[in-house]
C-alpha atoms as a PDB file:
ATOM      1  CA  UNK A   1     -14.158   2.159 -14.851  1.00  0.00           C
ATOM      2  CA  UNK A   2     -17.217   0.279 -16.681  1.00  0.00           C
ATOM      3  CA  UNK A   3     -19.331  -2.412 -14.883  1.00  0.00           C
ATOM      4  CA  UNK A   4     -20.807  -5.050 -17.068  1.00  0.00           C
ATOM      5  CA  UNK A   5     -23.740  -3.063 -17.388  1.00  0.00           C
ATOM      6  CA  UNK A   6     -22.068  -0.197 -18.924  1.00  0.00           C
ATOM      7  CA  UNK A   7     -22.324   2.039 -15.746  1.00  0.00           C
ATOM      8  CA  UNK A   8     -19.556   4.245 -15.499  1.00  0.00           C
ATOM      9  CA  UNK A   9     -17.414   4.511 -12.175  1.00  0.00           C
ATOM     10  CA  UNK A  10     -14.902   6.842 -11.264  1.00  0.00           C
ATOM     11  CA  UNK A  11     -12.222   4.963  -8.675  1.00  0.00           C
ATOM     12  CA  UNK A  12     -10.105   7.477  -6.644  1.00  0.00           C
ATOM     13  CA  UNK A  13      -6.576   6.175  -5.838  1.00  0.00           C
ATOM     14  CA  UNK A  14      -4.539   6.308  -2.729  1.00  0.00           C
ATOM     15  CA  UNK A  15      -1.081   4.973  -2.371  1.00  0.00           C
ATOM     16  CA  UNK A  16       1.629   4.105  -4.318  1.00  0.00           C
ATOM     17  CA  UNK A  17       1.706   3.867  -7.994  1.00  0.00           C
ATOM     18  CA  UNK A  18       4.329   2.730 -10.590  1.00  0.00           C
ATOM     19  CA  UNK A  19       6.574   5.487 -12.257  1.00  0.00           C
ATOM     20  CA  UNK A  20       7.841   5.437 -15.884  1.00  0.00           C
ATOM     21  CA  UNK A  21       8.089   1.499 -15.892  1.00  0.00           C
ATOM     22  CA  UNK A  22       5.433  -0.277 -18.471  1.00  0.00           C
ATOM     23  CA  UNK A  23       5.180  -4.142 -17.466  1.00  0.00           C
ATOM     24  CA  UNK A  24       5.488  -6.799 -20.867  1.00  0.00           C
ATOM     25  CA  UNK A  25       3.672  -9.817 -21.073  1.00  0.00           C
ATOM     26  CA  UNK A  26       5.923 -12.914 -22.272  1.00  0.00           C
ATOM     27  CA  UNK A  27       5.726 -16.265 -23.029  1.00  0.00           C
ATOM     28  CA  UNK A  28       6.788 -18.520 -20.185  1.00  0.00           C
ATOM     29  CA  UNK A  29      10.150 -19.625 -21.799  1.00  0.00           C
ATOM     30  CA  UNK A  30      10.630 -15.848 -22.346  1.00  0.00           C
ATOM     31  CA  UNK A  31       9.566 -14.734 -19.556  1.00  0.00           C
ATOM     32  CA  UNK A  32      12.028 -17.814 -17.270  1.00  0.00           C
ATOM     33  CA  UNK A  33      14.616 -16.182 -19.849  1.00  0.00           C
ATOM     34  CA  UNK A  34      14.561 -12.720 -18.650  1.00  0.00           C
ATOM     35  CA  UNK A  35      14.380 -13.824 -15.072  1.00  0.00           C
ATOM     36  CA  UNK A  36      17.316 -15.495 -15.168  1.00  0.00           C
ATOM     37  CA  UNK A  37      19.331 -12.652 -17.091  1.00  0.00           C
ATOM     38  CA  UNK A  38      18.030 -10.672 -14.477  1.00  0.00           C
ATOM     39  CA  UNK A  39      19.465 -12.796 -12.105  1.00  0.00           C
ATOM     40  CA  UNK A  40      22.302 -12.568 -13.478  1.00  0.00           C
ATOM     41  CA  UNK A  41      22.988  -9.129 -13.786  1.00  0.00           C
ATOM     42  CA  UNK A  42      22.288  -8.169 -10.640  1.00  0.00           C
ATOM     43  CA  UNK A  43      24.341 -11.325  -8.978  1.00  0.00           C
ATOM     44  CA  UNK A  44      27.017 -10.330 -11.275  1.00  0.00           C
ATOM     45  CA  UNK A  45      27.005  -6.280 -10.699  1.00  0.00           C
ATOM     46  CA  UNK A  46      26.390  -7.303  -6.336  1.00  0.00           C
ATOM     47  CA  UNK A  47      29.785  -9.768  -6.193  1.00  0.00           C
ATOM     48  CA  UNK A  48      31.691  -6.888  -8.627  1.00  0.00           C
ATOM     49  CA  UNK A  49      30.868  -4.392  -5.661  1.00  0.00           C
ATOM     50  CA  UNK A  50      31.957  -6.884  -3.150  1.00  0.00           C
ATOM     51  CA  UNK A  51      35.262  -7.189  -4.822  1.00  0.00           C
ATOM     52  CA  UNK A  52      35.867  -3.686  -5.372  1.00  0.00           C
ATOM     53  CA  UNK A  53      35.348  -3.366  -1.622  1.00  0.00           C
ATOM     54  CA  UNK A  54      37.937  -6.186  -0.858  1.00  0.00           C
ATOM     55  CA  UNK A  55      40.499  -4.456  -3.246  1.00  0.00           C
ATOM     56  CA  UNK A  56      40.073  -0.899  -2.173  1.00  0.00           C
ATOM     57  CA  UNK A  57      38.311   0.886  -5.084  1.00  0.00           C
ATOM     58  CA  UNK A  58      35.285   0.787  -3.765  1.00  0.00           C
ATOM     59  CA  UNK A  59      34.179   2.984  -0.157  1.00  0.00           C
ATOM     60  CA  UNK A  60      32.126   0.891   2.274  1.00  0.00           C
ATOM     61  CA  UNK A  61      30.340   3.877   2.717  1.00  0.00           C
ATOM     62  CA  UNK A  62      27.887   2.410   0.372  1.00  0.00           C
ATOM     63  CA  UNK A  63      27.009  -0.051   2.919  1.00  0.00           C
ATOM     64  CA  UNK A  64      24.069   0.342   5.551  1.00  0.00           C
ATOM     65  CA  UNK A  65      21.776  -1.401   8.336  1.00  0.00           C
ATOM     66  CA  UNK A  66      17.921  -1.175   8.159  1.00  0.00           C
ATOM     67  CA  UNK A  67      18.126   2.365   8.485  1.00  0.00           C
ATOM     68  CA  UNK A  68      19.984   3.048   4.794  1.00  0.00           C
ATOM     69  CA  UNK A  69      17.644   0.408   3.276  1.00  0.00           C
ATOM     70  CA  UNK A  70      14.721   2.577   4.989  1.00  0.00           C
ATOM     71  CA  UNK A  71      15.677   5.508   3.797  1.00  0.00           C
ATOM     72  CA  UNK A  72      16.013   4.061  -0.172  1.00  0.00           C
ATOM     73  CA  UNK A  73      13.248   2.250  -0.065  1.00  0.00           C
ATOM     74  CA  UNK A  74      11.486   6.029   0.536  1.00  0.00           C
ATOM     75  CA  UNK A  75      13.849   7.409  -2.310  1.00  0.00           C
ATOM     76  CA  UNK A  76      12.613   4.954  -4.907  1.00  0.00           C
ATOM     77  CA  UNK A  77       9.071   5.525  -3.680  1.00  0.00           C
ATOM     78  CA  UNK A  78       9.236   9.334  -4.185  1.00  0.00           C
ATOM     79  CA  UNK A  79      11.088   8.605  -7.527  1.00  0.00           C
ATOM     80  CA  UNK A  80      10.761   5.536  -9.239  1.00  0.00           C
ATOM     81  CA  UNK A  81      12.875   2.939 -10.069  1.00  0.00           C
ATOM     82  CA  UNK A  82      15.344   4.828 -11.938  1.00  0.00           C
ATOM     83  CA  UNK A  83      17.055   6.727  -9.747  1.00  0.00           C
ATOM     84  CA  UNK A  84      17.872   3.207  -7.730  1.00  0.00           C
ATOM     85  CA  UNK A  85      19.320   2.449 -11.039  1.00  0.00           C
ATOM     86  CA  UNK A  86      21.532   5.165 -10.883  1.00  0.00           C
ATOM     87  CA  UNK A  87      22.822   5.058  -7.956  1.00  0.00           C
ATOM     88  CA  UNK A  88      23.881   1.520  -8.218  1.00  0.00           C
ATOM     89  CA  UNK A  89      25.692   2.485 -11.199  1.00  0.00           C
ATOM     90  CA  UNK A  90      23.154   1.193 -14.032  1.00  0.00           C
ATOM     91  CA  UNK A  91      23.049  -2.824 -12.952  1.00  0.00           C
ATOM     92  CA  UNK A  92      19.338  -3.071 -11.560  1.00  0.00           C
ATOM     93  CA  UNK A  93      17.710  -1.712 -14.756  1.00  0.00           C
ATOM     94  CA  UNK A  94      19.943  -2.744 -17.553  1.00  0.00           C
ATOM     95  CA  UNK A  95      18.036  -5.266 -18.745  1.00  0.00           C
ATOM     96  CA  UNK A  96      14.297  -4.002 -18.040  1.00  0.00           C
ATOM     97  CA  UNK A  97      11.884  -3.320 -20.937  1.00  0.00           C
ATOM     98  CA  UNK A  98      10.683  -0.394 -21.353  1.00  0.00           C
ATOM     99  CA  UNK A  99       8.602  -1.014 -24.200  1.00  0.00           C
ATOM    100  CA  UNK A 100       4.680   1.184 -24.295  1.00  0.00           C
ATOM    101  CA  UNK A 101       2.279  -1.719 -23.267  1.00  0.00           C
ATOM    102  CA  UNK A 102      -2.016  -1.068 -24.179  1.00  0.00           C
ATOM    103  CA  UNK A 103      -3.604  -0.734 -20.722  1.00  0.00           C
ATOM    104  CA  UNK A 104      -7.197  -1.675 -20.160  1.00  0.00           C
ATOM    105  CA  UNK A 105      -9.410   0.276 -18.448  1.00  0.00           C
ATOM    106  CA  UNK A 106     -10.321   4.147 -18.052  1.00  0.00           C
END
């Protein structure tokens, strides 16, 4: 990292950092857009699981307390968000961009 004075810094990192996932600037009608197809998607692919619960093609095994969510919130931390993706059978990620994005910085 550069101060204003041209100094250079070198910043270590400790924590948790994105995987594979570039973030897009939009407008704000684009941006309102996406959120809502978003929305969508995922309200859409949640009450399609639902159903196939209620109609028997679908295991409730899938189902789970705070331990389950525990234990995939740690899975997409080690991982990323695409193997969430995939194990919800495509629905969260569908309509993410994952279009290379310029960075600032070192």
């Amino acid at each position: 990292m550069t101060d204003r004075f041209g100094n250079v810094h070198h910043v270590g990192l400790l924590g948790i950092g994105r995987s594979g996932v570039d973030y897009v600037r939009r407008d704000p009608v684009s941006a309102v857009w996406r959120a809502a197809e978003e929305t969508w998607n995922l309200s859409t692919g949640t009450l399609r699981a639902v159903w196939q619960m209620i109609v028997g093609s679908r295991t409730t095994d899938e189902l789970g307390g705070p331990i389950a969510i525990g234990k995939m919130a740690g899975e997409v931390a080690q991982g990323g968000v695409v193997p969430l993706d995939l194990v919800h059978g495509g629905s969260v990620g569908q309509s993410w961009s994952h279009q290379p994005v310029s960075h600032p910085g070192p």
